[in-house]
C-alpha atoms as a PDB file:
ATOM      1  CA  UNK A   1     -14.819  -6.058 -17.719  1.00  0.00           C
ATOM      2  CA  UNK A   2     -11.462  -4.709 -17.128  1.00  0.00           C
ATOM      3  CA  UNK A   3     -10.419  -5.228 -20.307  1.00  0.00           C
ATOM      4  CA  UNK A   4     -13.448  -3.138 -21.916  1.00  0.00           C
ATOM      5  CA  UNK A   5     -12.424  -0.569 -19.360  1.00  0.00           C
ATOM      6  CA  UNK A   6      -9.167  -0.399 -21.392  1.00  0.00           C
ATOM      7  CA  UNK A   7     -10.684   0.058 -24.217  1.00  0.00           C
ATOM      8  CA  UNK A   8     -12.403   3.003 -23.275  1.00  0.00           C
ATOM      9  CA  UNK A   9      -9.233   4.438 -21.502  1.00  0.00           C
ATOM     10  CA  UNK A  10      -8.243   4.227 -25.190  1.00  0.00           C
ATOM     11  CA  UNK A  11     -10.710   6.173 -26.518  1.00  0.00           C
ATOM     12  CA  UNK A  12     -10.631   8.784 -24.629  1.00  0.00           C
ATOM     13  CA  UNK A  13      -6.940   9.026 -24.394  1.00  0.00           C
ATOM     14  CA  UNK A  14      -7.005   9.874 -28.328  1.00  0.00           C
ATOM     15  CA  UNK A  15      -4.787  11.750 -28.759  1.00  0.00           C
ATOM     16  CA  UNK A  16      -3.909  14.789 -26.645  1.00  0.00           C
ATOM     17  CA  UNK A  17      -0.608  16.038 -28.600  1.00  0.00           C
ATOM     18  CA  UNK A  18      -3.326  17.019 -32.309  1.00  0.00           C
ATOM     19  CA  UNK A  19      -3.522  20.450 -32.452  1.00  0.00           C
ATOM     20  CA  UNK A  20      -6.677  22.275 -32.024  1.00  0.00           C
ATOM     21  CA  UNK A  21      -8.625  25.726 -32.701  1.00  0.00           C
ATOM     22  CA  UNK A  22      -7.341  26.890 -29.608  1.00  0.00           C
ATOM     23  CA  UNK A  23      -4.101  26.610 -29.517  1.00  0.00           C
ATOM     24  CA  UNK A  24      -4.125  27.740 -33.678  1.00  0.00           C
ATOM     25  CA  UNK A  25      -5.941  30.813 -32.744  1.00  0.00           C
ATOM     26  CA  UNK A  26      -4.460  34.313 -32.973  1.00  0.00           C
ATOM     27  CA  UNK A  27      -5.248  35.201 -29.576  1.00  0.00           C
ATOM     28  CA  UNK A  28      -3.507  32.335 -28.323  1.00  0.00           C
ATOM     29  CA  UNK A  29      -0.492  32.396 -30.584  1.00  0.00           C
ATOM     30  CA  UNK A  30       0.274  36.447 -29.841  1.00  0.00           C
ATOM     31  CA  UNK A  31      -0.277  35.977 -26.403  1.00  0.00           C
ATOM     32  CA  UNK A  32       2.158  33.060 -26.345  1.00  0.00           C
ATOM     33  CA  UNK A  33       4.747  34.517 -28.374  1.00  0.00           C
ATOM     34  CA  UNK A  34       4.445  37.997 -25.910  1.00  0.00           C
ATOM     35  CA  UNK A  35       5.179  35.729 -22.824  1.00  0.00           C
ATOM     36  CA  UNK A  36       7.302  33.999 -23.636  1.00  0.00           C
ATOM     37  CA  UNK A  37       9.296  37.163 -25.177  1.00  0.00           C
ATOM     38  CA  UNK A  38       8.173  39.011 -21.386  1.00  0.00           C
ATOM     39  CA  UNK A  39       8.667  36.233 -19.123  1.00  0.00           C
ATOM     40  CA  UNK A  40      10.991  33.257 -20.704  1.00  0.00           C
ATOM     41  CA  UNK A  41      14.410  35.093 -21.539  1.00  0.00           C
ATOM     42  CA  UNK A  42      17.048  36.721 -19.871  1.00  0.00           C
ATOM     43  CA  UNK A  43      16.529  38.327 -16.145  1.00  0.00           C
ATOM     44  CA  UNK A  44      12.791  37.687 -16.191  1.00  0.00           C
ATOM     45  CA  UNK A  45      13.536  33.636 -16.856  1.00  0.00           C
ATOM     46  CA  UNK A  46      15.851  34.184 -13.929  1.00  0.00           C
ATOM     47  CA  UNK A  47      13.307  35.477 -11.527  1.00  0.00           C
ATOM     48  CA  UNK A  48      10.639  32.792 -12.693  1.00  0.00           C
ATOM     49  CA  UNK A  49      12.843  30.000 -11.768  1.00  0.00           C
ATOM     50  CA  UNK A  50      13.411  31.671  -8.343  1.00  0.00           C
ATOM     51  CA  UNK A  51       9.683  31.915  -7.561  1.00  0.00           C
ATOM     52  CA  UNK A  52       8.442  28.721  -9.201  1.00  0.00           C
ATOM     53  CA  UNK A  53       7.228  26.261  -5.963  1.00  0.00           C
ATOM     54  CA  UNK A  54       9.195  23.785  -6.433  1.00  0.00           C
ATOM     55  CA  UNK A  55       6.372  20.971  -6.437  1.00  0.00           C
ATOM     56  CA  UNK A  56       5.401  22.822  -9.958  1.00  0.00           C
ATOM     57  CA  UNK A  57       8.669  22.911 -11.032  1.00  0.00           C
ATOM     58  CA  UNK A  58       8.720  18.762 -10.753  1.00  0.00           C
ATOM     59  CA  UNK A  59       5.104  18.735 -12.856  1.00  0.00           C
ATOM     60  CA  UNK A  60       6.818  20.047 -15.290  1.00  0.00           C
ATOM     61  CA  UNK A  61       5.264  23.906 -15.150  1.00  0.00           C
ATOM     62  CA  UNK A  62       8.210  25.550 -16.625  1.00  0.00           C
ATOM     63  CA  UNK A  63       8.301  29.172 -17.870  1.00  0.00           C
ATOM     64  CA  UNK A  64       6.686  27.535 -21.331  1.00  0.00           C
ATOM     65  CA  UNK A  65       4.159  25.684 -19.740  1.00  0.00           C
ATOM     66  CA  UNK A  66       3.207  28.474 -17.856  1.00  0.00           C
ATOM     67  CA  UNK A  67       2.893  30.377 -20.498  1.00  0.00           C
ATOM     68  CA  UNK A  68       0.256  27.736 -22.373  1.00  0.00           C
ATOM     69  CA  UNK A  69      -1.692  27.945 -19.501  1.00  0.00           C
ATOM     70  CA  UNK A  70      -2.152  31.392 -18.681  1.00  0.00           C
ATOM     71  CA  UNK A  71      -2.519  32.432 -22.658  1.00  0.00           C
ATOM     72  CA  UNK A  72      -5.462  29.273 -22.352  1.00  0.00           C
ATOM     73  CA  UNK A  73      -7.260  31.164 -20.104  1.00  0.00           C
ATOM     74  CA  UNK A  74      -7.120  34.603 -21.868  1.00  0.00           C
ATOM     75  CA  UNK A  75      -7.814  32.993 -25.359  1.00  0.00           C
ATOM     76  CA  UNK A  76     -11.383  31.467 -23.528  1.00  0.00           C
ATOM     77  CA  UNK A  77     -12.113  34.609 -22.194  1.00  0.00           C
ATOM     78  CA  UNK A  78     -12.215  36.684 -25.079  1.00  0.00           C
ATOM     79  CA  UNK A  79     -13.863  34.263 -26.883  1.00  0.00           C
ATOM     80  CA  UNK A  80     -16.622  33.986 -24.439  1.00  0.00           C
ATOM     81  CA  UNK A  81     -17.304  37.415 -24.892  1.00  0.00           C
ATOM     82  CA  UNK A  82     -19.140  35.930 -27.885  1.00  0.00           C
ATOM     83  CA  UNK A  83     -22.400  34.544 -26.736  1.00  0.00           C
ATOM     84  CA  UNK A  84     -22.573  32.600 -29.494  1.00  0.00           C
ATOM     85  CA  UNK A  85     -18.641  31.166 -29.391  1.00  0.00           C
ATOM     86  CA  UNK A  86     -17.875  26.985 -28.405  1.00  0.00           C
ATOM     87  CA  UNK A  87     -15.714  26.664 -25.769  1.00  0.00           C
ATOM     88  CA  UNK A  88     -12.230  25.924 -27.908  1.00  0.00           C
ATOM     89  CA  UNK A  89      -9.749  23.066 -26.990  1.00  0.00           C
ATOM     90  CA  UNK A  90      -6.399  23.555 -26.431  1.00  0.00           C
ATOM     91  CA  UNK A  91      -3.747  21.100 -27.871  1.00  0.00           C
ATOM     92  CA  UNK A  92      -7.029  18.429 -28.259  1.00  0.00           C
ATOM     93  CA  UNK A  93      -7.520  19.065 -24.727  1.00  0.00           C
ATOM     94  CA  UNK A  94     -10.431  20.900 -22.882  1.00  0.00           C
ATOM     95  CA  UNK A  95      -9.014  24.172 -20.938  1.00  0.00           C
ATOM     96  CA  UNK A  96      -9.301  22.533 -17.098  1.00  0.00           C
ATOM     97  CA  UNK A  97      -8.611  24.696 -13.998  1.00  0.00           C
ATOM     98  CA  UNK A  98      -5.300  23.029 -12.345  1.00  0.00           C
ATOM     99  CA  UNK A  99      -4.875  22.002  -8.777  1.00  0.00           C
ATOM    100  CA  UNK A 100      -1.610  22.262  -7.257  1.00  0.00           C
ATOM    101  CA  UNK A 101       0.174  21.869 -10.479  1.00  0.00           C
ATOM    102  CA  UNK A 102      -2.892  18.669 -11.049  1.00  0.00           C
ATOM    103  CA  UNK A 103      -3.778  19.290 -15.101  1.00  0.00           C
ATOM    104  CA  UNK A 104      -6.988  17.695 -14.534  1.00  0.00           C
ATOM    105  CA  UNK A 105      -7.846  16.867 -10.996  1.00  0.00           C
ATOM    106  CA  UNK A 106     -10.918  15.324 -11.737  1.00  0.00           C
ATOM    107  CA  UNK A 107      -9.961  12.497 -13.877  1.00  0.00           C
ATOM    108  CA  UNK A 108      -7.162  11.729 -11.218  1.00  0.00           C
ATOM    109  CA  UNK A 109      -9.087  11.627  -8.336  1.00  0.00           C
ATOM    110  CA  UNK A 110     -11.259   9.281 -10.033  1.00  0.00           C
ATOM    111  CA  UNK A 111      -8.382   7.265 -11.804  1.00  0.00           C
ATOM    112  CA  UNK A 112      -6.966   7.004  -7.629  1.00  0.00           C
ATOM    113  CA  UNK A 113     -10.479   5.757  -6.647  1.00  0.00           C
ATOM    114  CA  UNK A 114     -10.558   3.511  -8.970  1.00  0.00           C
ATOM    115  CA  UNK A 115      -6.934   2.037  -8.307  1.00  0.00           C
ATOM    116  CA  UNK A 116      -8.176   1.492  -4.723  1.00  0.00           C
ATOM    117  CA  UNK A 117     -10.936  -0.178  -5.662  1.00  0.00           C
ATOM    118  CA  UNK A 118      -8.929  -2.857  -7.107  1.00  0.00           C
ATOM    119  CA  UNK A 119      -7.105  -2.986  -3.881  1.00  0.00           C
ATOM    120  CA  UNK A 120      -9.562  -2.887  -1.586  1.00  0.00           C
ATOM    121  CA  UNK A 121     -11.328  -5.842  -3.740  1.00  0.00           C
ATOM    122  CA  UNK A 122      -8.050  -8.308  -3.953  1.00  0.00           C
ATOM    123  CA  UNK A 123      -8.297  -7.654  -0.185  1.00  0.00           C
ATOM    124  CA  UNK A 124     -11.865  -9.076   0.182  1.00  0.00           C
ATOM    125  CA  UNK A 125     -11.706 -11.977  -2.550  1.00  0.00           C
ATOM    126  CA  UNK A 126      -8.474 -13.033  -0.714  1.00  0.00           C
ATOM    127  CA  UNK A 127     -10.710 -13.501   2.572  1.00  0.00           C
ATOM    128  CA  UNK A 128     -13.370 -15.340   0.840  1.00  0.00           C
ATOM    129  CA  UNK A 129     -11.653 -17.669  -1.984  1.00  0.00           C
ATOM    130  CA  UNK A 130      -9.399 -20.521  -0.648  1.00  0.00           C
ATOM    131  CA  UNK A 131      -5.525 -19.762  -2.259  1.00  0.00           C
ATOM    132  CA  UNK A 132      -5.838 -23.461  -4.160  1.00  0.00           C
ATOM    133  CA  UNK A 133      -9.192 -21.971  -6.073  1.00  0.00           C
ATOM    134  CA  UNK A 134      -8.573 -22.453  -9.731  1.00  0.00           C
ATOM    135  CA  UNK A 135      -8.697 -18.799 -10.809  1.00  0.00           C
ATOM    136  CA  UNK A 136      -7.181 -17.473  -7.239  1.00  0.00           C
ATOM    137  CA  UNK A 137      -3.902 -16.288  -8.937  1.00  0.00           C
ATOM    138  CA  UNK A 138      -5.306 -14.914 -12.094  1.00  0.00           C
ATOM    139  CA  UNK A 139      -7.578 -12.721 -10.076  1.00  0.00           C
ATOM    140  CA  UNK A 140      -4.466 -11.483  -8.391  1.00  0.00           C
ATOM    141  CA  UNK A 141      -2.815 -10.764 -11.872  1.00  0.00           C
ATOM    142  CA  UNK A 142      -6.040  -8.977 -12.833  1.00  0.00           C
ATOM    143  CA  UNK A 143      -6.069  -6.897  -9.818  1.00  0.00           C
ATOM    144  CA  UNK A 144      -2.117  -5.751 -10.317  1.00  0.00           C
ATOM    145  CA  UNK A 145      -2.530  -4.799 -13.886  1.00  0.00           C
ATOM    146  CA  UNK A 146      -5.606  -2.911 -13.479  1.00  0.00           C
ATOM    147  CA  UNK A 147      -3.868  -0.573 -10.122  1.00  0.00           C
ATOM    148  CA  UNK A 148      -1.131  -0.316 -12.442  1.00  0.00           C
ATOM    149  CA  UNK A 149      -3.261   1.000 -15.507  1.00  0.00           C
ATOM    150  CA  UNK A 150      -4.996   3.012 -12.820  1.00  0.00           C
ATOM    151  CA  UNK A 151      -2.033   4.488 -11.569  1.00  0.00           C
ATOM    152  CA  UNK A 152      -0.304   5.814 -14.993  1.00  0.00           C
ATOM    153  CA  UNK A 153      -4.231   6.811 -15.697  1.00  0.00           C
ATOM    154  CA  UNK A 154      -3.481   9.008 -13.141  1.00  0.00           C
ATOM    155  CA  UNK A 155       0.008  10.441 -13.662  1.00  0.00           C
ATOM    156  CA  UNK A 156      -0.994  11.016 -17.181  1.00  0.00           C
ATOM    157  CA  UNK A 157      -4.139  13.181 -16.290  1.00  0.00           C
ATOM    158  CA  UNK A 158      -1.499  15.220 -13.582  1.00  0.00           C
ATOM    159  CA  UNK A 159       0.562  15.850 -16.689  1.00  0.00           C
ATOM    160  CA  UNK A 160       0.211  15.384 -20.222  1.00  0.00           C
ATOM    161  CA  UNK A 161       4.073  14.436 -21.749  1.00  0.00           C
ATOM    162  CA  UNK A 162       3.976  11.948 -24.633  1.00  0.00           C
ATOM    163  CA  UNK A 163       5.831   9.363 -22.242  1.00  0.00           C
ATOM    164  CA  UNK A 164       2.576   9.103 -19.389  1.00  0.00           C
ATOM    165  CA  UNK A 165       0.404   9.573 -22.612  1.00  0.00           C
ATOM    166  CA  UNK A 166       2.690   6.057 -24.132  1.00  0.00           C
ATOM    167  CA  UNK A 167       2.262   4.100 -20.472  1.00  0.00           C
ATOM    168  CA  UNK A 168      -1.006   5.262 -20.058  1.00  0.00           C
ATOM    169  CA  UNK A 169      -1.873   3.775 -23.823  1.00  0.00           C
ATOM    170  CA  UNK A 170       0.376   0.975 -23.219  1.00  0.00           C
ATOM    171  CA  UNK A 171      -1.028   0.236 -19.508  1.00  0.00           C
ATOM    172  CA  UNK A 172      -4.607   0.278 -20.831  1.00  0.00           C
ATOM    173  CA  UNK A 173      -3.583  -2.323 -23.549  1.00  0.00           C
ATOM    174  CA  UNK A 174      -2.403  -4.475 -21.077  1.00  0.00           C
ATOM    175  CA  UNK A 175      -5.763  -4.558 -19.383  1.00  0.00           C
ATOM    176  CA  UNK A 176      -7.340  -5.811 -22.931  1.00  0.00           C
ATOM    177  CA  UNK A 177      -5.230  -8.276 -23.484  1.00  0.00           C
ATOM    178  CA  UNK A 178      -4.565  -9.428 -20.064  1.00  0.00           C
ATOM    179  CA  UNK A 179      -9.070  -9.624 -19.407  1.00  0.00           C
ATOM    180  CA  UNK A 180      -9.412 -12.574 -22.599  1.00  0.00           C
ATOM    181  CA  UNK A 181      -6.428 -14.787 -21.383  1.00  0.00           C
ATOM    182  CA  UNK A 182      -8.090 -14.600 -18.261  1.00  0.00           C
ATOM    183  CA  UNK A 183     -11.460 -15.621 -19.966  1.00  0.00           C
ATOM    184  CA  UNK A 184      -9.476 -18.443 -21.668  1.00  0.00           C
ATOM    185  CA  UNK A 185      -8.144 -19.694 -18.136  1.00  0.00           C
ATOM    186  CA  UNK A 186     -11.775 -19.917 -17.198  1.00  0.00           C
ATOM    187  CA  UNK A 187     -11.718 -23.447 -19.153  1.00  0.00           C
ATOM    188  CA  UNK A 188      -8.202 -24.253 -20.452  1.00  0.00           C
ATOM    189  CA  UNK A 189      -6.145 -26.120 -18.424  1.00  0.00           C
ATOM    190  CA  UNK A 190      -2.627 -24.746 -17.198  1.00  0.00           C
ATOM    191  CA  UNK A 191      -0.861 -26.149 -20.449  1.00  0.00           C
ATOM    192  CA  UNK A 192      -3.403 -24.588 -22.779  1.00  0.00           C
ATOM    193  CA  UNK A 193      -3.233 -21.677 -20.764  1.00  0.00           C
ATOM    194  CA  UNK A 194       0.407 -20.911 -20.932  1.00  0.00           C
ATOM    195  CA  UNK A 195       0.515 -21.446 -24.426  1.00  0.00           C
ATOM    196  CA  UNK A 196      -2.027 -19.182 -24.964  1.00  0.00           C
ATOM    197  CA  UNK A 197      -0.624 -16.784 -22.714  1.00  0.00           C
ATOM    198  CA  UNK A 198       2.681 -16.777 -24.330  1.00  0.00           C
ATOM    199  CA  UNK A 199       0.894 -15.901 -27.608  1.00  0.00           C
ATOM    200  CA  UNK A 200      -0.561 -13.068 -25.762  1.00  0.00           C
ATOM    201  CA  UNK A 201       2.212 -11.423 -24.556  1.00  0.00           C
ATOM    202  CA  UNK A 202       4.434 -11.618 -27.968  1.00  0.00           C
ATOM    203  CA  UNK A 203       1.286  -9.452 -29.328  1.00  0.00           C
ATOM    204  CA  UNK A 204       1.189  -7.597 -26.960  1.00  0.00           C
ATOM    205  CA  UNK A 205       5.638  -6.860 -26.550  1.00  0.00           C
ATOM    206  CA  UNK A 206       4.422  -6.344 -30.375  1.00  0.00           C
ATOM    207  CA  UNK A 207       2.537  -4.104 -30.575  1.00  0.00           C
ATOM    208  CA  UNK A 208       4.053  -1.644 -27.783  1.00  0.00           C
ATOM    209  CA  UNK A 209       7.631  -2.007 -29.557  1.00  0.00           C
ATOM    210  CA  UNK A 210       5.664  -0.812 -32.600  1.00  0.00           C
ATOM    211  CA  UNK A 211       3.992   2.012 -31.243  1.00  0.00           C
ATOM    212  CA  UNK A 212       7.009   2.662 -29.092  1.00  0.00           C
ATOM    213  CA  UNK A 213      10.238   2.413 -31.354  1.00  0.00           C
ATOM    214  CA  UNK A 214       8.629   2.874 -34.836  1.00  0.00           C
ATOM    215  CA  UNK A 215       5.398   4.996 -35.001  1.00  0.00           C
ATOM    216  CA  UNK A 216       2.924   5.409 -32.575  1.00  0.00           C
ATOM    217  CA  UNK A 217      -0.217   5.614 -34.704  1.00  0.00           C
ATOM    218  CA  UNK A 218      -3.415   6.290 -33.009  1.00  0.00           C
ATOM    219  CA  UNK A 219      -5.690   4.299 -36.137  1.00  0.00           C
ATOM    220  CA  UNK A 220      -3.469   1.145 -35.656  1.00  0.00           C
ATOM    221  CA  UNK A 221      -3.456   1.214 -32.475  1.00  0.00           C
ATOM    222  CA  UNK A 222      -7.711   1.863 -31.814  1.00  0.00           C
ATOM    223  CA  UNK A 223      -8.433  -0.879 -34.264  1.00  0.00           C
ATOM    224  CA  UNK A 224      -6.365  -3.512 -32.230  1.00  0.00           C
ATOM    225  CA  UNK A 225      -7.916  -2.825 -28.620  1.00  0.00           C
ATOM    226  CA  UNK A 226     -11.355  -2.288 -30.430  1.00  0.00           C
ATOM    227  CA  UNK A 227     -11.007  -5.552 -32.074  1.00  0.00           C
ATOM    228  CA  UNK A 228      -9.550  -7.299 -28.890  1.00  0.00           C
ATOM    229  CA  UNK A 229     -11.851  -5.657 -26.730  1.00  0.00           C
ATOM    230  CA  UNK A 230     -14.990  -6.199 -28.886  1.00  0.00           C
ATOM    231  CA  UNK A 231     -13.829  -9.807 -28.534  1.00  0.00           C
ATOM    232  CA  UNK A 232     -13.760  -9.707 -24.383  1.00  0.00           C
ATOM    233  CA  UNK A 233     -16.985  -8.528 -24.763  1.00  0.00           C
ATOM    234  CA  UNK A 234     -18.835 -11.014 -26.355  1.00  0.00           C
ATOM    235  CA  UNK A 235     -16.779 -14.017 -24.888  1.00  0.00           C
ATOM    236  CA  UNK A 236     -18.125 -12.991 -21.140  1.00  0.00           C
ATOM    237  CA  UNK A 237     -21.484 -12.259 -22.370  1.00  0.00           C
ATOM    238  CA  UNK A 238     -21.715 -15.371 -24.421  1.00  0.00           C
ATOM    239  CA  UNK A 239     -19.936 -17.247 -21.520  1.00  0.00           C
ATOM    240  CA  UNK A 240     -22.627 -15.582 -18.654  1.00  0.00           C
ATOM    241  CA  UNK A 241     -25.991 -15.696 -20.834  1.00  0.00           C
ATOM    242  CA  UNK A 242     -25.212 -19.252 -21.412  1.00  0.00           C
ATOM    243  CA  UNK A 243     -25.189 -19.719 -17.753  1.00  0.00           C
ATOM    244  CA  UNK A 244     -27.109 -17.507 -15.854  1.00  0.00           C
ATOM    245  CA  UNK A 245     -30.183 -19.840 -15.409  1.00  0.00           C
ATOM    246  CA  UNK A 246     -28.012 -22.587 -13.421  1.00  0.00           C
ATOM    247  CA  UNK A 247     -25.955 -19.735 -11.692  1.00  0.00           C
ATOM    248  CA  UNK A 248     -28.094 -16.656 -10.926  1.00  0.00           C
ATOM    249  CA  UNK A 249     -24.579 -14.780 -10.146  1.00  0.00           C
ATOM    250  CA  UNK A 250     -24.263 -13.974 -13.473  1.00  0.00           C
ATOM    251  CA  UNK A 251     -26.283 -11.106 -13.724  1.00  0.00           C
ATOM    252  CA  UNK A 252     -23.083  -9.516 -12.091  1.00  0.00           C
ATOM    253  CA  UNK A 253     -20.912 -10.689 -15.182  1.00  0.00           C
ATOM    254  CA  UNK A 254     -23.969  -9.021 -17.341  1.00  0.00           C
ATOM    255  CA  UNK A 255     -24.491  -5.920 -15.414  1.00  0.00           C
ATOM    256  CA  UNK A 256     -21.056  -5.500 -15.301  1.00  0.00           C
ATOM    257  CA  UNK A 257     -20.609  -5.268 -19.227  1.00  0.00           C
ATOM    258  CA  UNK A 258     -23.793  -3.699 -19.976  1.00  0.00           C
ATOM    259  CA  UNK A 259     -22.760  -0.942 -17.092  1.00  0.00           C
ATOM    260  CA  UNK A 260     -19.395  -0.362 -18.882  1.00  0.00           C
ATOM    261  CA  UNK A 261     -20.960  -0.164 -22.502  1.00  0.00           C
ATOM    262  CA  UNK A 262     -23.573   2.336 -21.302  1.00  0.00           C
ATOM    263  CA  UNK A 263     -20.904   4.479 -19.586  1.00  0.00           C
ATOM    264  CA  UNK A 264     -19.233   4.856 -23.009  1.00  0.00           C
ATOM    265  CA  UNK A 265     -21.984   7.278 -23.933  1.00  0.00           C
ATOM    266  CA  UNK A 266     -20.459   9.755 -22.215  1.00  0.00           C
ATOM    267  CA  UNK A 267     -17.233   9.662 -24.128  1.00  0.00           C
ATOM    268  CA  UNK A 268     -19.586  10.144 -27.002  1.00  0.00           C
ATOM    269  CA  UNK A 269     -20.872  12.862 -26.047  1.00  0.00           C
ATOM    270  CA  UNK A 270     -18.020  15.171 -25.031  1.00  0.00           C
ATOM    271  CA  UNK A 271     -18.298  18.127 -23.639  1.00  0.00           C
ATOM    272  CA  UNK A 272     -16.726  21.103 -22.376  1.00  0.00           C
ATOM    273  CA  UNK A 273     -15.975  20.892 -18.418  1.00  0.00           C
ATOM    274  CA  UNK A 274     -18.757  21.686 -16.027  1.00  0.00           C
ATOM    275  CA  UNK A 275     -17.178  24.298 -13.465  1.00  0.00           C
ATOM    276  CA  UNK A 276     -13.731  23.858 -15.711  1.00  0.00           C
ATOM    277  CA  UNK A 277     -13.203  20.832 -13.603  1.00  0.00           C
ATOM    278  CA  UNK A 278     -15.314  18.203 -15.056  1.00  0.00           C
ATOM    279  CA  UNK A 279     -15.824  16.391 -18.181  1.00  0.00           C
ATOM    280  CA  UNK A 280     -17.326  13.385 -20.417  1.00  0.00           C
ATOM    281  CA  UNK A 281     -14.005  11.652 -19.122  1.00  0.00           C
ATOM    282  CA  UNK A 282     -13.909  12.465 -15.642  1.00  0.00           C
ATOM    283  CA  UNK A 283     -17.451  11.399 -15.258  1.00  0.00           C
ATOM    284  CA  UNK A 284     -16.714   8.388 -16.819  1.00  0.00           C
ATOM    285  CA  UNK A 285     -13.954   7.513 -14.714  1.00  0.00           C
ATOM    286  CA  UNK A 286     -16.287   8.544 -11.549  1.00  0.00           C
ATOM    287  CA  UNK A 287     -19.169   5.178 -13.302  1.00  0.00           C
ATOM    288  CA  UNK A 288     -16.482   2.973 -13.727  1.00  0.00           C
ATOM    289  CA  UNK A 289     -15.237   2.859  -9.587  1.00  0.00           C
ATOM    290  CA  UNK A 290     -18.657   2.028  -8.320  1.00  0.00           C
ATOM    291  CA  UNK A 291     -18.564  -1.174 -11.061  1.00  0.00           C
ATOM    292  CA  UNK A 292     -15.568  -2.373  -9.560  1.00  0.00           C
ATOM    293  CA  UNK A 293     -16.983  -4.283  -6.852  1.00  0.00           C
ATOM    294  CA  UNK A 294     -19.850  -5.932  -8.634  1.00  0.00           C
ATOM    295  CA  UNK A 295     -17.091  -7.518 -11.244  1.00  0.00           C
ATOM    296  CA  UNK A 296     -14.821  -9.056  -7.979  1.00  0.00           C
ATOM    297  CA  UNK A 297     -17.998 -10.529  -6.521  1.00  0.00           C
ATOM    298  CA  UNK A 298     -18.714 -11.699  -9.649  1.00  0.00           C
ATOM    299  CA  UNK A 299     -15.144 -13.476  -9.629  1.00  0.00           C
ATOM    300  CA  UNK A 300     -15.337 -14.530  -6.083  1.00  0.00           C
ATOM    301  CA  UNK A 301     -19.268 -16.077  -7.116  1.00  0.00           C
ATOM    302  CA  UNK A 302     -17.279 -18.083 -10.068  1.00  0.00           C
ATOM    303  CA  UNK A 303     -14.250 -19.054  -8.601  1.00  0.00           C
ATOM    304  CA  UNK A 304     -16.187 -20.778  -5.351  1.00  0.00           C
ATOM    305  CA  UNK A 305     -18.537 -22.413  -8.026  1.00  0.00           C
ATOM    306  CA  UNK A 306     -15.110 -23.857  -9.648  1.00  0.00           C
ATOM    307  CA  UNK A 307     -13.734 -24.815  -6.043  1.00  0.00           C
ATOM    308  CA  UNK A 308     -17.198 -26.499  -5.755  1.00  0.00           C
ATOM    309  CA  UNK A 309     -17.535 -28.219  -9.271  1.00  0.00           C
ATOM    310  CA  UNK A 310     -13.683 -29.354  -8.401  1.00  0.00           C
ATOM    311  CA  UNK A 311     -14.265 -30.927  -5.202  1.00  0.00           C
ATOM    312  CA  UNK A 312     -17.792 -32.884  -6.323  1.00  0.00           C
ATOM    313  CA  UNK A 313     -15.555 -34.425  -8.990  1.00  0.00           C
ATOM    314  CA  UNK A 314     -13.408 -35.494  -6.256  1.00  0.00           C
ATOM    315  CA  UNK A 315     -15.398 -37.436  -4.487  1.00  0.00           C
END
């Protein structure tokens, strides 16, 4: 699950630096280049930097910034005065109304809620799964990478900089690649495993030095986690159809995957904010907390049947 949840971080994280109408247009453009002339030089940068809050000033809302978002704002507005006129994006982002400095408060509330999912469900499989379970410490590994990925899912929606837009990519990845070893450790043994883990990770170091140090390239980089994640899709469904007569758990593993997939239509279908606030992505992010819990009961389901199946052989 988490690592089709990555995938569709991906997809919607692409890419927010691409110019748009927006941004292009000559509203926005002479309204820019007017503030910044007005506002950005001289005494009036002086006095800017004296009444900037201070909390703004470490988001990153400089005299520039502030100028991009106020000459956002003015650009809709005359726009709108055309019935017939699309809402424009700005920098290939939608205009959002900012909280406290928050670019798009939305998607980081939900990105938080998320995160504490995870945390709140590593909680509640520790209490039920004995620490000697076969998958015990994988499930822990899952649960770190995904609050991490959640975290830097939220930084990056507080502010858009190419580096939170890199560790957001980057964290995302890791949930991808990270979800099919842990769908290998399901039957390999530790051995197997390890070696298949350590293939893994030289991919993945790979592929982030790539996009890091040489080009980051948005095709390149969507055709890997497509094809990865396309992969982590069928190997759970395969792996869960197969079974779901002797173990009616399962449907869990199903509903889980199905839930996801469903929830991408809303990336499909983008549009503009509701109320400026939110959007195909937010809303996404808002499906994907409530699926949280059915995938960890779905992991605590397995890894007691494995404890089970263990202990039989035992005997």
């Amino acid at each position: 699950m988490q690592g089709i949840l990555g995938l569709l971080c991906l997809l919607w994280s692409v890419p927010g630096s691409f110019a748009s109408w927006g941004d292009r247009s000559n509203i926005f453009q002479r309204c820019l280049s007017g503030c910044w002339r007005n506002n950005c030089t001289g005494r009036a940068l002086e006095r800017f930097d004296q009444q900037q809050p201070g909390y703004m000033v470490m988001l990153g809302w400089w005299c520039e910034e502030e100028c991009k978002y106020g000459c956002m704002w003015r650009t809709v507005e005359q726009i709108q005065t055309d019935p017939w006129a699309v809402v424009p994006q700005f920098y290939g982002k939608w205009p959002f109304v900012r909280v406290l400095g928050i670019q798009e408060p939305a998607s980081v509330l939900f990105s938080i809620l998320n995160g504490l999912g995870h945390v709140v469900m590593i909680v509640v499989f520790r209490r039920k799964v004995p620490s000697h379970a076969k998958m015990y410490n994988v499930v822990h590994w899952l649960a770190i990478i995904s609050t991490n990925a959640w975290f830097w899912s939220a930084i990056f929606h507080t502010r858009d900089f190419p580096w939170t837009e890199k560790m957001d990519y980057f964290c995302a990845t890791s949930l991808v690649v990270f979800q099919l070893f842990m769908w290998f450790t399901r039957f390999g043994g530790f051995k197997e495993s390890a070696v298949f883990g350590a293939l893994l990770a030289a991919l993945f170091s790979s592929h982030v030095y790539y996009l890091g140090f040489v080009k980051f390239d948005y095709g390149y980089n969507m055709m890997a986690n497509v094809a990865v994640g396309q992969l982590n899709a069928f190997c759970w469904l395969g792996f869960a159809f197969k079974n779901v007569r002797q173990r009616r758990y399962m449907w869990k593993c199903i509903a889980t995957i199905l839930s996801i997939n469903l929830l991408l239509l809303l990336e499909l279908g983008d549009f503009p904010p509701i109320w400026w606030t939110f959007d195909a992505h937010s809303l996404w992010h808002a499906g994907t907390a409530p699926v949280v819990p059915l995938w960890y009961s779905f992991l605590i389901d397995e890894s007691l049947y494995l404890l089970r199946e263990a202990e039989e052989k035992d005997v």
